[in-house]
Protein backbone atom coordinates (compact mmCIF):
# COMPACT_ATOMS: atom_id res chain seq x y z
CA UNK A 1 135.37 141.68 54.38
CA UNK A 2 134.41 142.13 51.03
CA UNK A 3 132.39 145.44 49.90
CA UNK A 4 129.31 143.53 49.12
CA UNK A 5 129.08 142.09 52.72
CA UNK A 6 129.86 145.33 54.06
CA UNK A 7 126.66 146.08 52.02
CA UNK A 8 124.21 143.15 53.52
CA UNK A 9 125.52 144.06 56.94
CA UNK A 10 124.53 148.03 56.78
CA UNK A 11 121.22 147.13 55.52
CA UNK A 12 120.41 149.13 52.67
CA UNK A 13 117.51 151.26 53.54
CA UNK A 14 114.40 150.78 51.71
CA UNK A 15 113.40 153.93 50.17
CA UNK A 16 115.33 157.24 49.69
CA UNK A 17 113.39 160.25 47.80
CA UNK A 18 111.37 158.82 44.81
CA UNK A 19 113.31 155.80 44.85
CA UNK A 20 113.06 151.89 46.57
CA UNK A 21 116.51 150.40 46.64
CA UNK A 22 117.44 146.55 47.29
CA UNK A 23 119.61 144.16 47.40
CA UNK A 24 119.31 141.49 45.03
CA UNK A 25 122.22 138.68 45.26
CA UNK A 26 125.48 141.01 43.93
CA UNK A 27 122.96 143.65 42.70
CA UNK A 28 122.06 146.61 44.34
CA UNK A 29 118.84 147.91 42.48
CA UNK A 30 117.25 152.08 43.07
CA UNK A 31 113.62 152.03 40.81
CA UNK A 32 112.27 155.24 40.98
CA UNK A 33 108.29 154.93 42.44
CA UNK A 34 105.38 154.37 39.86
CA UNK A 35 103.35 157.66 39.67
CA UNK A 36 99.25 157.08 41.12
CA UNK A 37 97.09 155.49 38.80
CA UNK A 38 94.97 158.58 38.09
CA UNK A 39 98.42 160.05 36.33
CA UNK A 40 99.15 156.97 34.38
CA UNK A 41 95.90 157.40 32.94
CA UNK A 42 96.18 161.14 31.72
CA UNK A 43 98.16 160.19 29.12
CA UNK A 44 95.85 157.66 27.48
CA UNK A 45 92.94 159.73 28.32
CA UNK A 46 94.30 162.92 26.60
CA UNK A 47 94.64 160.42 23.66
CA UNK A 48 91.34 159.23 23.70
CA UNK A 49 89.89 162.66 23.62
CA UNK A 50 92.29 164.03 20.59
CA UNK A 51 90.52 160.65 18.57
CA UNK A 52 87.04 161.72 20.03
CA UNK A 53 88.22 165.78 18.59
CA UNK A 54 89.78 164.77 15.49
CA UNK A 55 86.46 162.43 14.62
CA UNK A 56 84.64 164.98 15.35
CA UNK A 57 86.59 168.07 13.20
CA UNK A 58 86.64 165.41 10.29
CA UNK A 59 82.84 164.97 10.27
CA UNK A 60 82.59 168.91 10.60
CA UNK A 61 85.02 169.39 7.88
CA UNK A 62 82.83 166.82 5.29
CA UNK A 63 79.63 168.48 6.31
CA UNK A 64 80.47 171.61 5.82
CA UNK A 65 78.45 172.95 3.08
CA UNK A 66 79.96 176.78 3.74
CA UNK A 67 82.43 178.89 1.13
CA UNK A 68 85.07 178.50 2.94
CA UNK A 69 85.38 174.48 4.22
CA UNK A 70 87.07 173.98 7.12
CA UNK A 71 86.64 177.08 9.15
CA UNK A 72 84.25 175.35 11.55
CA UNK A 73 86.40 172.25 11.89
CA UNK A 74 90.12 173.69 12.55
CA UNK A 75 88.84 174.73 16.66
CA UNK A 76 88.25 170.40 16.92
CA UNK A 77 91.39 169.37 15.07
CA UNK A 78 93.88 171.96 16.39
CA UNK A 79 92.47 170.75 19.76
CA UNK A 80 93.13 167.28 18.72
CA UNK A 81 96.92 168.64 18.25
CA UNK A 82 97.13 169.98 21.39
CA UNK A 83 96.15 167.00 23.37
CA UNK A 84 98.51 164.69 21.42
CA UNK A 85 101.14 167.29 22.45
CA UNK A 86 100.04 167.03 25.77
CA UNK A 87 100.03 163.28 25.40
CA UNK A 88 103.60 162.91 24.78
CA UNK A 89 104.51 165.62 27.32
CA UNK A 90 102.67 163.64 30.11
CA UNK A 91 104.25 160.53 28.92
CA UNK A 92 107.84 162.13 29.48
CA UNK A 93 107.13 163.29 32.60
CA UNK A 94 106.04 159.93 33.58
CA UNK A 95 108.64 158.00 32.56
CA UNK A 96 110.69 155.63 34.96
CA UNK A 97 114.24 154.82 36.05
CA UNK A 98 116.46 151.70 37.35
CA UNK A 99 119.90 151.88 38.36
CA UNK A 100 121.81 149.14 38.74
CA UNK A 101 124.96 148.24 40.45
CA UNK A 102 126.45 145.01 39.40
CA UNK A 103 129.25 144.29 42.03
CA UNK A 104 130.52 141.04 40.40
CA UNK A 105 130.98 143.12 36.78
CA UNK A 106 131.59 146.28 38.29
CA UNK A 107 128.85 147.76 36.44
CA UNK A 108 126.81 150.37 36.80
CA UNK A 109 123.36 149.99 34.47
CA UNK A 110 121.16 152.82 33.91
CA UNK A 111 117.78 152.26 32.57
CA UNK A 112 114.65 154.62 31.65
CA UNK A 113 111.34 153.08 31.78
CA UNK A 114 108.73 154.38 29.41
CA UNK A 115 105.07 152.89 28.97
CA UNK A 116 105.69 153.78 25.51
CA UNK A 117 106.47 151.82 22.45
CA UNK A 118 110.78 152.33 22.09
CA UNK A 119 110.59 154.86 25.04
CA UNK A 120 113.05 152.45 27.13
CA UNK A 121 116.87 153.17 26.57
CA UNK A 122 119.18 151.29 28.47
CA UNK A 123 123.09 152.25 28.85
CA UNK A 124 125.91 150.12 30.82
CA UNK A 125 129.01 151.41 31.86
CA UNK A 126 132.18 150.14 34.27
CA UNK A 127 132.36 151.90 37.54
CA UNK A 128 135.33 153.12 35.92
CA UNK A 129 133.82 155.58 33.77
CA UNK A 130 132.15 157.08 37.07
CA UNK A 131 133.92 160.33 37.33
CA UNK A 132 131.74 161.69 40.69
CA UNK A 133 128.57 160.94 42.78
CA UNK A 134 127.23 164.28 43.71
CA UNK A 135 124.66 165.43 45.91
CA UNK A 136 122.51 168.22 44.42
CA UNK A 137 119.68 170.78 45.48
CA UNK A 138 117.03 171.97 42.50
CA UNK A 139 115.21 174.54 42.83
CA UNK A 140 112.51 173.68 45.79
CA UNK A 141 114.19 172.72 48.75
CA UNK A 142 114.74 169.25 47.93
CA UNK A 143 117.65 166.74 47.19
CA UNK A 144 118.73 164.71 44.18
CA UNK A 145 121.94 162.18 43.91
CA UNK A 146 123.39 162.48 40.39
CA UNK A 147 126.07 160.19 39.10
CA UNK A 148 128.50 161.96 36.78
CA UNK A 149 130.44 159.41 33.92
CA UNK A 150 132.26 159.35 30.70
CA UNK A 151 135.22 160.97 29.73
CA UNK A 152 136.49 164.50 31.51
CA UNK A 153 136.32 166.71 28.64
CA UNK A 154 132.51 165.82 28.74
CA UNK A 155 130.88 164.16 31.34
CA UNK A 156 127.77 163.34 31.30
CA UNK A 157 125.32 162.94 34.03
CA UNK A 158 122.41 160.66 34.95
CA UNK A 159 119.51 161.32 37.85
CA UNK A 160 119.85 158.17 40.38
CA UNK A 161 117.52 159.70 43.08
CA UNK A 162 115.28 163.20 43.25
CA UNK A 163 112.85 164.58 46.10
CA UNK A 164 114.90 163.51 49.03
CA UNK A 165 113.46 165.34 51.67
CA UNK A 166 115.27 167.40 53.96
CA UNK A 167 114.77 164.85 56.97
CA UNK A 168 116.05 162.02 55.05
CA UNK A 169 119.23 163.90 54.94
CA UNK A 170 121.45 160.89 57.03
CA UNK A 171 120.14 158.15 54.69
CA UNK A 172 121.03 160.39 51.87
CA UNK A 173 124.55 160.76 52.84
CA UNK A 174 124.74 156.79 53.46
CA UNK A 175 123.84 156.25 50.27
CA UNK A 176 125.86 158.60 49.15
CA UNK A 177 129.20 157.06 51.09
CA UNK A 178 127.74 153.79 49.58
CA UNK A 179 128.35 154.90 46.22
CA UNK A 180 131.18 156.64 46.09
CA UNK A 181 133.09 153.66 47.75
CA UNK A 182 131.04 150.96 45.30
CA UNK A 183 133.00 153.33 42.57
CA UNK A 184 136.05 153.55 44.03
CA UNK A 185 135.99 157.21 44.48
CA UNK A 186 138.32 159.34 46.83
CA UNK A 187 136.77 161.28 49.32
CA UNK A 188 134.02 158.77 50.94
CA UNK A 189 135.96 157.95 53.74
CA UNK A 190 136.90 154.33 52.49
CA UNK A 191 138.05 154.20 48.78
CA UNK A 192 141.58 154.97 48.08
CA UNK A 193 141.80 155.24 44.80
């Protein structure tokens, strides 16, 4: 039995942490979870309001009849700075990602999602490269799986999964087991490489 039917037959489970996962014929797909409506607005909205502040420290700034120009008009455009700075901090935290498994290519494709203009970067590696799958707490009680890849005088490391709860702990280590053997890692329980 090949790995990929091993795969249909355990039913891969349909959402771990911040993440839906699939099967799609050879593929198995994780996309993290779009964030509510009301925060994919914020960022728009912030930029809205920096136009609506910068408009309005312009006009101030060409009416302004006083010694000094500009006093009056810096409080609207440094506010119109701030929001564009919270603008592209929103926009980062709101950003996406797709993993990829490719079973026929042994590939593993990592994407980040950005609503963005050029926000999207897409990298695609051989299972090969995968050094470890590792199972990690942050700071707040609750789980993350992080692949680590590239070479082993630097690895690098990409988020697959974050906010697993503590009571999705079993589907967690599936998924887990699932990975390290797609990889061919040592350790899993069925990889022997």
């Amino acid at each position: 039995m090949s790995f990929e039917d091993a795969l249909r037959e355990n039913r891969v489970p349909p959402l771990l942490g911040d993440v839906r996962l699939f099967y799609d014929g050879g593929r198995l797909v994780g996309e993290s979870l779009p964030p509510p409506w009301t925060l994919r607005v914020l960022p728009s909205l912030c930029l809205g309001l920096a136009g609506v502040s910068a408009a309005l420290g312009t006009v101030m700034l060409v009416l302004d009849s006083s010694r000094v120009p500009g006093v009056a008009a810096t409080l609207p455009l440094v506010l119109a700075g701030a929001l564009v700075f919270g603008a592209l901090v929103l926009e980062a935290r709101l950003k996406r990602r797709r993993f990829v498994l490719h079973f026929k290519t042994e590939s593993l494709r990592l994407e980040t999602l950005a609503w963005a203009p050029g926000a999207a970067r897409t990298e695609t590696l051989p299972f090969d490269d995968v050094r470890a799958v590792h199972i990690v707490q942050p700071p707040g009680g609750r789980y993350s799986l992080v692949v680590e890849y590239g070479p082993l005088e630097a690895p690098r490391r990409a988020l697959l999964v974050r906010d697993v709860r503590p009571q999705e702990g079993e589907t967690l280590h599936r998924v887990w087991r699932l990975l390290h053997n797609a990889f061919g890692l040592k350790g899993a329980g069925l990889a022997g490489r």
